[in-house]
C-alpha atoms as a PDB file:
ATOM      1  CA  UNK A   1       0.000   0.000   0.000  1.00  0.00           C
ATOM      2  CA  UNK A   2       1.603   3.264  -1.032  1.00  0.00           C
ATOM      3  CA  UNK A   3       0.407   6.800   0.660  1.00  0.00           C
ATOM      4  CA  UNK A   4      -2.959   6.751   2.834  1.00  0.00           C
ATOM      5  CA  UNK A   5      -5.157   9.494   2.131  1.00  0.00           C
ATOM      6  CA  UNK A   6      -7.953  10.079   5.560  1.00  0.00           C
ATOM      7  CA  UNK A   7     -10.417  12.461   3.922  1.00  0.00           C
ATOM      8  CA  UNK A   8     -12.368  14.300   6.360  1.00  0.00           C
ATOM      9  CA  UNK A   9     -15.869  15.171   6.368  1.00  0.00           C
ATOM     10  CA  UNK A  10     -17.977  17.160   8.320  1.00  0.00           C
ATOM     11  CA  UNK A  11     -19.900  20.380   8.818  1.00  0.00           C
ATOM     12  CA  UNK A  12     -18.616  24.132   8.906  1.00  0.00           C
ATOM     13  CA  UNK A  13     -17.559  24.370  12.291  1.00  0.00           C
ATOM     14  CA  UNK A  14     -16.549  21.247  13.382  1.00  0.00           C
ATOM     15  CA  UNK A  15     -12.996  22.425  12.972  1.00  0.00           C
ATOM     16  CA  UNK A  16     -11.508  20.373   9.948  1.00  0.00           C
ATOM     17  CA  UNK A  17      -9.530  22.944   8.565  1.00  0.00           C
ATOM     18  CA  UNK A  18      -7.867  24.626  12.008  1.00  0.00           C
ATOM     19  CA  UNK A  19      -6.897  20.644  12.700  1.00  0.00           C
ATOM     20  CA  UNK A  20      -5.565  19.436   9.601  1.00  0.00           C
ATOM     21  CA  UNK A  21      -3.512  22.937   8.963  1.00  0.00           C
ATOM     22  CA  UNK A  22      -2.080  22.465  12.999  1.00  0.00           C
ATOM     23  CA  UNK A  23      -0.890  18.695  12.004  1.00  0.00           C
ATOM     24  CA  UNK A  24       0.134  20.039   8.766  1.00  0.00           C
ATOM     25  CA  UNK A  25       1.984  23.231  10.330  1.00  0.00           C
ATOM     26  CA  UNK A  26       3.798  20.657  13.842  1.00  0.00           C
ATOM     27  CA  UNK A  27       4.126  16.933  12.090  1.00  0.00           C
ATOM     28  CA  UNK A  28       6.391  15.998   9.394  1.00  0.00           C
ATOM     29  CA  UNK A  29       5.835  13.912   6.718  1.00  0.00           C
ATOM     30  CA  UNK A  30       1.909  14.592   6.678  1.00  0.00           C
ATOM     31  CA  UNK A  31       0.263  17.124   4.073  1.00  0.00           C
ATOM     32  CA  UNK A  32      -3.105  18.184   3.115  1.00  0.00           C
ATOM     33  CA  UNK A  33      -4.627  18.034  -0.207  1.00  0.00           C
ATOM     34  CA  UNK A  34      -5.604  21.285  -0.920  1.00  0.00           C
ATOM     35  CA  UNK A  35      -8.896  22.106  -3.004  1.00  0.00           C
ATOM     36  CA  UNK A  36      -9.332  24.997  -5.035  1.00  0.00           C
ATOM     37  CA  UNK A  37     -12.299  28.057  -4.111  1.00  0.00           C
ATOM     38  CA  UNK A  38     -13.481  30.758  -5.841  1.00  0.00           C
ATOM     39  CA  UNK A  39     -14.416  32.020  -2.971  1.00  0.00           C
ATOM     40  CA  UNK A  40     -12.681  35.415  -1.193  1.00  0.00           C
ATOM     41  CA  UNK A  41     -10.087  34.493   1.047  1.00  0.00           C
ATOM     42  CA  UNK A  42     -10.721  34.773   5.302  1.00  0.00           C
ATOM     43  CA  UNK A  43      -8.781  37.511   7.259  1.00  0.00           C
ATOM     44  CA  UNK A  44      -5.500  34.610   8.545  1.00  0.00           C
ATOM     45  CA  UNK A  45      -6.087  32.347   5.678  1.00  0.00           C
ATOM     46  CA  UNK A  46      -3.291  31.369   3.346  1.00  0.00           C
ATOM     47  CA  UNK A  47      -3.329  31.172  -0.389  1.00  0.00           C
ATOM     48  CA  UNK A  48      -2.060  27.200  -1.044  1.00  0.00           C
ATOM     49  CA  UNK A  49      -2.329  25.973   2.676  1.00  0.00           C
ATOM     50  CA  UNK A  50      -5.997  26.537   3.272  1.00  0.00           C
ATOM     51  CA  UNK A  51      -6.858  26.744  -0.550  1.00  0.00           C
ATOM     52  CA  UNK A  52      -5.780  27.807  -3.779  1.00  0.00           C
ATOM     53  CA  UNK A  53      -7.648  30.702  -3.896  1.00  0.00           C
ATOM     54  CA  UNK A  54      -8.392  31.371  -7.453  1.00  0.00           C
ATOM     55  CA  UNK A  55     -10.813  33.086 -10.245  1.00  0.00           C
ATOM     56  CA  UNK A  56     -13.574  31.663 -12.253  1.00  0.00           C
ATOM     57  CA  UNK A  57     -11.698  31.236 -15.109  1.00  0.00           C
ATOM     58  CA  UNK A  58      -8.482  29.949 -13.248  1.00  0.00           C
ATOM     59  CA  UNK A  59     -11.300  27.343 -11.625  1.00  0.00           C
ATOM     60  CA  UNK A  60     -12.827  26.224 -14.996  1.00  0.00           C
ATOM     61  CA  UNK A  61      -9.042  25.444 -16.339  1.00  0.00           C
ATOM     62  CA  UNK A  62      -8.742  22.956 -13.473  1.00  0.00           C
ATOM     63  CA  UNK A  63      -9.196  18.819 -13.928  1.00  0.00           C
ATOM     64  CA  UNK A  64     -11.470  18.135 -11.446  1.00  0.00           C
ATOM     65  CA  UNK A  65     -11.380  14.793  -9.370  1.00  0.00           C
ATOM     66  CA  UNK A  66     -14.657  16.359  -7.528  1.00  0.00           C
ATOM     67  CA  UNK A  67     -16.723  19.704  -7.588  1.00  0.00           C
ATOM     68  CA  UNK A  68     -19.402  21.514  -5.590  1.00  0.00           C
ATOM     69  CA  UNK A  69     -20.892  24.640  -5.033  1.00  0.00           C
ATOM     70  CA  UNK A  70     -22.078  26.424  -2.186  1.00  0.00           C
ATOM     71  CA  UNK A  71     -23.276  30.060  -1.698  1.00  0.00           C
ATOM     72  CA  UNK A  72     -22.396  31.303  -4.757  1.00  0.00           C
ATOM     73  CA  UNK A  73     -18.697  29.923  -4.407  1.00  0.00           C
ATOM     74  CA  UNK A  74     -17.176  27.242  -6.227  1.00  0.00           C
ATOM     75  CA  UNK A  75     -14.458  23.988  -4.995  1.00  0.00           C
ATOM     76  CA  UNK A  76     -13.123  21.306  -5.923  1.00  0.00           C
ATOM     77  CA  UNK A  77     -10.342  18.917  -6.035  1.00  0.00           C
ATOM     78  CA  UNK A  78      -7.666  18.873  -9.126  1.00  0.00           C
ATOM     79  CA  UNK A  79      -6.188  15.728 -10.528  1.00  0.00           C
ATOM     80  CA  UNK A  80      -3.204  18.339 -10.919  1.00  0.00           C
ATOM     81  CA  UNK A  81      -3.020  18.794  -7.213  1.00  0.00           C
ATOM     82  CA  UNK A  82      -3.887  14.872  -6.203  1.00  0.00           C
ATOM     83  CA  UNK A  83      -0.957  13.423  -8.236  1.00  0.00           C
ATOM     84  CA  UNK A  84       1.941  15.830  -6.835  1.00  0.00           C
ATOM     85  CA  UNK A  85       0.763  15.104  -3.524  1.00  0.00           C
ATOM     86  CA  UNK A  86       0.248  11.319  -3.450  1.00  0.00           C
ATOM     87  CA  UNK A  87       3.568  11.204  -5.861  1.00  0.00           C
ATOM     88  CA  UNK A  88       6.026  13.413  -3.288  1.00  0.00           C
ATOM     89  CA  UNK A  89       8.308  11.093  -1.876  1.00  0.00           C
ATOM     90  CA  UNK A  90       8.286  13.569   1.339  1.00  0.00           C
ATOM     91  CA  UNK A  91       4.452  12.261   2.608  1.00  0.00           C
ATOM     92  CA  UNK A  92       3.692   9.201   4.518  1.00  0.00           C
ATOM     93  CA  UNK A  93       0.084  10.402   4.981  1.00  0.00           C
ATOM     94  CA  UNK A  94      -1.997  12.644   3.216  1.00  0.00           C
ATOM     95  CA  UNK A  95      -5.077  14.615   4.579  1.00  0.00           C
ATOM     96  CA  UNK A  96      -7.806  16.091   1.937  1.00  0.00           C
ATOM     97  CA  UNK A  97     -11.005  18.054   3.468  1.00  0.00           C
ATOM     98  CA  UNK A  98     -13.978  17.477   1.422  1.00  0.00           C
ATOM     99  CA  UNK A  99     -18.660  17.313   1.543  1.00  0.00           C
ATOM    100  CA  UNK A 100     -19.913  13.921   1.602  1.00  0.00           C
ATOM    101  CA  UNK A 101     -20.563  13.885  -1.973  1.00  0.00           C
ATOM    102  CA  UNK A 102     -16.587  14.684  -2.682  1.00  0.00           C
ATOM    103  CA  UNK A 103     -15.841  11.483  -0.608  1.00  0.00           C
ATOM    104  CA  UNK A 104     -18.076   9.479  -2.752  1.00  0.00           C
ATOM    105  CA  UNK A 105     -15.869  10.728  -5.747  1.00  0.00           C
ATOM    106  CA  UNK A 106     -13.155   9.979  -4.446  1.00  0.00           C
ATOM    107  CA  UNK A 107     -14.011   6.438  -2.767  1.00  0.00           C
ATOM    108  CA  UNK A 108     -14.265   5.604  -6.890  1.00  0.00           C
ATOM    109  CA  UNK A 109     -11.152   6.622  -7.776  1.00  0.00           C
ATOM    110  CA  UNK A 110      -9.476   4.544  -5.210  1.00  0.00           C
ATOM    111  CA  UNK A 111     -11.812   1.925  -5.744  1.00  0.00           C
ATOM    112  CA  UNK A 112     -10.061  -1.662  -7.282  1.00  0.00           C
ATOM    113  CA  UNK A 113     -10.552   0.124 -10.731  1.00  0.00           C
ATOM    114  CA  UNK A 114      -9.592   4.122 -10.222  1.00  0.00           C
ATOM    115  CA  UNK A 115      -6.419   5.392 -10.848  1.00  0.00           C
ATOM    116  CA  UNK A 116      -5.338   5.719  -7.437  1.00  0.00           C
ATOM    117  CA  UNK A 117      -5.968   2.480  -6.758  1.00  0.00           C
ATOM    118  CA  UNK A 118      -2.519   1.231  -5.066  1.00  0.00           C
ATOM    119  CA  UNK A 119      -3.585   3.759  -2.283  1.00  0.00           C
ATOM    120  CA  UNK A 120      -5.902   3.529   0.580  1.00  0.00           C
ATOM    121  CA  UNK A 121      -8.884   6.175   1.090  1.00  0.00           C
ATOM    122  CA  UNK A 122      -9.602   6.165   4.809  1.00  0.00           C
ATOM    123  CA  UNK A 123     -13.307   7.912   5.643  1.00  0.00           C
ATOM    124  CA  UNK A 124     -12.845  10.272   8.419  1.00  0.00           C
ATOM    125  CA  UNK A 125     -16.265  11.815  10.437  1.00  0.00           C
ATOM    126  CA  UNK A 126     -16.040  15.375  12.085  1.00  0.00           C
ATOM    127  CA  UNK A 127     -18.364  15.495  13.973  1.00  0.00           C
ATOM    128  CA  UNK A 128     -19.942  18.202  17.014  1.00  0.00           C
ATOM    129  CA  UNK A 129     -23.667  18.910  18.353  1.00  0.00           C
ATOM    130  CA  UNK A 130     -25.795  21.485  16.707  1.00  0.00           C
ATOM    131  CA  UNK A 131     -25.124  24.045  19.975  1.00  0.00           C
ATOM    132  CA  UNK A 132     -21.377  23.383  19.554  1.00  0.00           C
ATOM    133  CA  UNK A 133     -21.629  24.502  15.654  1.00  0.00           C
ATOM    134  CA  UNK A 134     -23.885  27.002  16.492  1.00  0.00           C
ATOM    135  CA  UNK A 135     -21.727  28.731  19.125  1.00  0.00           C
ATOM    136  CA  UNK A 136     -18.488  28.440  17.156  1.00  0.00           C
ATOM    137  CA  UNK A 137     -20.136  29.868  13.843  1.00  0.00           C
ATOM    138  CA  UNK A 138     -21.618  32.789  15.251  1.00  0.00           C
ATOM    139  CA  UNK A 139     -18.612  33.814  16.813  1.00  0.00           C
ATOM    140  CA  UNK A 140     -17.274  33.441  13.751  1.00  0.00           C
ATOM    141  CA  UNK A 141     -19.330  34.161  11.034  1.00  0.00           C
ATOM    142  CA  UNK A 142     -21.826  36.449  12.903  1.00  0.00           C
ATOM    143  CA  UNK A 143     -25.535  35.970  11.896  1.00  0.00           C
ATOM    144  CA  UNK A 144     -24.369  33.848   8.751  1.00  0.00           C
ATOM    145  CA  UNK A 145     -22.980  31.409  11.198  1.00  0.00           C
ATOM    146  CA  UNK A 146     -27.321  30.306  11.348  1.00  0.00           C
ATOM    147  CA  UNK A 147     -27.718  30.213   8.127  1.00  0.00           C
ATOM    148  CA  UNK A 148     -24.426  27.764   7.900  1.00  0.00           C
ATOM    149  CA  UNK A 149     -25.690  25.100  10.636  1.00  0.00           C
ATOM    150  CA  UNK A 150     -29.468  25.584   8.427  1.00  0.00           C
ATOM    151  CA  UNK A 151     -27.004  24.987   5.212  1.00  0.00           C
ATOM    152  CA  UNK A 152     -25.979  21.577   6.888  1.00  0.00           C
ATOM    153  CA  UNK A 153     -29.045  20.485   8.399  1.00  0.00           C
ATOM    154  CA  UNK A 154     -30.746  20.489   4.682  1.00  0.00           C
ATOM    155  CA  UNK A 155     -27.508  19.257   3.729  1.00  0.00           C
ATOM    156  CA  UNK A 156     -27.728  16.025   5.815  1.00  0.00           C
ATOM    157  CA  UNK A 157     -23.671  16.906   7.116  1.00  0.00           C
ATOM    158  CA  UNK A 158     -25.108  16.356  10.466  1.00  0.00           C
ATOM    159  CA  UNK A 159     -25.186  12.283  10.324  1.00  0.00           C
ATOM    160  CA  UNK A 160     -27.247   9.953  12.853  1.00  0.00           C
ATOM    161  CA  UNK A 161     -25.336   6.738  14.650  1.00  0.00           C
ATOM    162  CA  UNK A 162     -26.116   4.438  12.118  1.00  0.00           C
ATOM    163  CA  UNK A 163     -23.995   6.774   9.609  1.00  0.00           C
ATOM    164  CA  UNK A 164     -21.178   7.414  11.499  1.00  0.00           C
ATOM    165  CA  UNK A 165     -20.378   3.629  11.404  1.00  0.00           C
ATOM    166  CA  UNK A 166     -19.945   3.494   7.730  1.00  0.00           C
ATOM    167  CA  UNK A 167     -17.151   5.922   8.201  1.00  0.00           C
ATOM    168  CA  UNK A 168     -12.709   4.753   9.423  1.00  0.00           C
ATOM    169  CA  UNK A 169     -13.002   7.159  11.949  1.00  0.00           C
ATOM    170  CA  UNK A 170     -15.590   9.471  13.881  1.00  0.00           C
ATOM    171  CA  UNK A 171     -13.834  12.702  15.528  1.00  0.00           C
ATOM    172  CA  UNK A 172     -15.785  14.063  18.116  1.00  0.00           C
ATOM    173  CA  UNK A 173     -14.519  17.675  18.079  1.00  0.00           C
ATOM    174  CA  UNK A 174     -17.322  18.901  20.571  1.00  0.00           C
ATOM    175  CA  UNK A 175     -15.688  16.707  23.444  1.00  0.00           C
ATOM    176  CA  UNK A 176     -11.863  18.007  23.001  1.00  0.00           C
ATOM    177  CA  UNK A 177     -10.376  21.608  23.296  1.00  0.00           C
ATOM    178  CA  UNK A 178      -9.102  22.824  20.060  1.00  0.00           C
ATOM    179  CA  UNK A 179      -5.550  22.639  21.108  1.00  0.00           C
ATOM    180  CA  UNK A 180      -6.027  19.039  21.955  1.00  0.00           C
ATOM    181  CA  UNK A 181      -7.599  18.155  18.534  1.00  0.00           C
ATOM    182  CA  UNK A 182      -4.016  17.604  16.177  1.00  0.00           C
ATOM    183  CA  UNK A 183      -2.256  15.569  18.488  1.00  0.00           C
ATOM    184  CA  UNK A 184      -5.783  13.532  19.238  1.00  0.00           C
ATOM    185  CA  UNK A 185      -6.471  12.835  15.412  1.00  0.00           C
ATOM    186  CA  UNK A 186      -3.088  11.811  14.713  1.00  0.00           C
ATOM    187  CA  UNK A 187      -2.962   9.235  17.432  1.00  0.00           C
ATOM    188  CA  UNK A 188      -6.249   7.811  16.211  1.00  0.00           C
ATOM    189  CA  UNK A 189      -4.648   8.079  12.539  1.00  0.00           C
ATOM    190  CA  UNK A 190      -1.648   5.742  13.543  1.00  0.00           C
ATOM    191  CA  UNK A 191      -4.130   3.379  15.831  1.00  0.00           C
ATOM    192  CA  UNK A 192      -6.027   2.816  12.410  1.00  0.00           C
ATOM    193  CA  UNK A 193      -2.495   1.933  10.317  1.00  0.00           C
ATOM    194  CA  UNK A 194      -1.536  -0.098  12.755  1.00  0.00           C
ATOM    195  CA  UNK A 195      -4.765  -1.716  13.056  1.00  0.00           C
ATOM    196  CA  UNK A 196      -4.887  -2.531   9.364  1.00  0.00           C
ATOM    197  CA  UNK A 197      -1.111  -3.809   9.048  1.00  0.00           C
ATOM    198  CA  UNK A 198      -1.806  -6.083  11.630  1.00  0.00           C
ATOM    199  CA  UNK A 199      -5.027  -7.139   9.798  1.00  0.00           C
ATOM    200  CA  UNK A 200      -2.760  -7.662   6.737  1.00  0.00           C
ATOM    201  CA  UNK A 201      -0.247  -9.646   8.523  1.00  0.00           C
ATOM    202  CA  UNK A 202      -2.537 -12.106  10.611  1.00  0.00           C
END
């Protein structure tokens, strides 16, 4: 098995993005996949760690493993992007933050048959109550931060028990302090590794 990818789903909120960047920013040897937004860029974000920020047209050149839009604002996922990372000698995992539908994408391009095939896609769950999103998106976003947690009710982000078992991994991020979160999801990263080496062993 060459480079494990762990894509993360999850609502706005549940903090995928400050997690993956801290792991990114303190481990070695893991990096995130980034996607690419037309969206404007956050006050602290960072063109090509948090996205590659970019223009409609700049967006439309793009191969696209996986696309959505929301509010106006366009992602996705280049096969440009996907290839450097999973091909970099320097990564011995890789990270990607995408919707639900993005990891369905994806889960067929890894699949026996896809082109990434000789790697593993792991499924990771982000996951926090509806007062924990709603208290960190208002103090965020302001009165947008309602319509976001609205956004992900309709959007069925917010999944029941029997859901969260078809994913690797299920992060509770309402349970931990924010600090806590990196060195948390890495340990449960190398549990699952481990756990499936030994699998492959036995």
């Amino acid at each position: 098995m060459d480079t494990p990818v762990f894509c993360i789903v999850g609502a706005s909120g549940t903090g995928k993005t400050t997690t993956v960047n801290n792991i990114v920013d303190n481990y070695g040897r893991i990096d995130v996949i980034v996607s690419h937004t037309t969206r404007d860029r956050r006050e602290g974000e960072v063109d090509g760690r948090d996205y590659h920020f970019v223009s409609d047209f700049e967006f439309d050149q793009q191969t696209k493993l996986e696309k959505v839009e929301y509010d106006g604002n366009r992602y996705c996922l280049s096969y440009e992007e996907m290839t450097k990372k999973l091909n970099s000698s320097d990564n011995c995992v890789l990270l990607v933050i995408t919707d639900i539908h993005g990891l369905r994408q994806l889960e067929m391009l890894f699949n026996n048959s896809g082109p990434f095939s000789k790697h593993r896609l792991y499924s990771v769950y982000f996951k926090a109550s509806i007062f924990e999103l709603l208290k960190r998106l208002i103090k965020r976003d302001g009165i947008k931060g309602i319509k976001r947690v609205w956004h992900a009710l309709k959007a069925g982000e917010l999944r029941g028990k029997e859901e969260q078992e078809l994913f690797d991994l299920v992060f509770d991020t309402g349970e931990i302090e924010e600090e806590e979160a990196p060195d948390i999801l890495v340990s449960k990263i190398i549990m699952k590794l481990e756990e499936d080496m030994d699998g492959q062993i036995g």
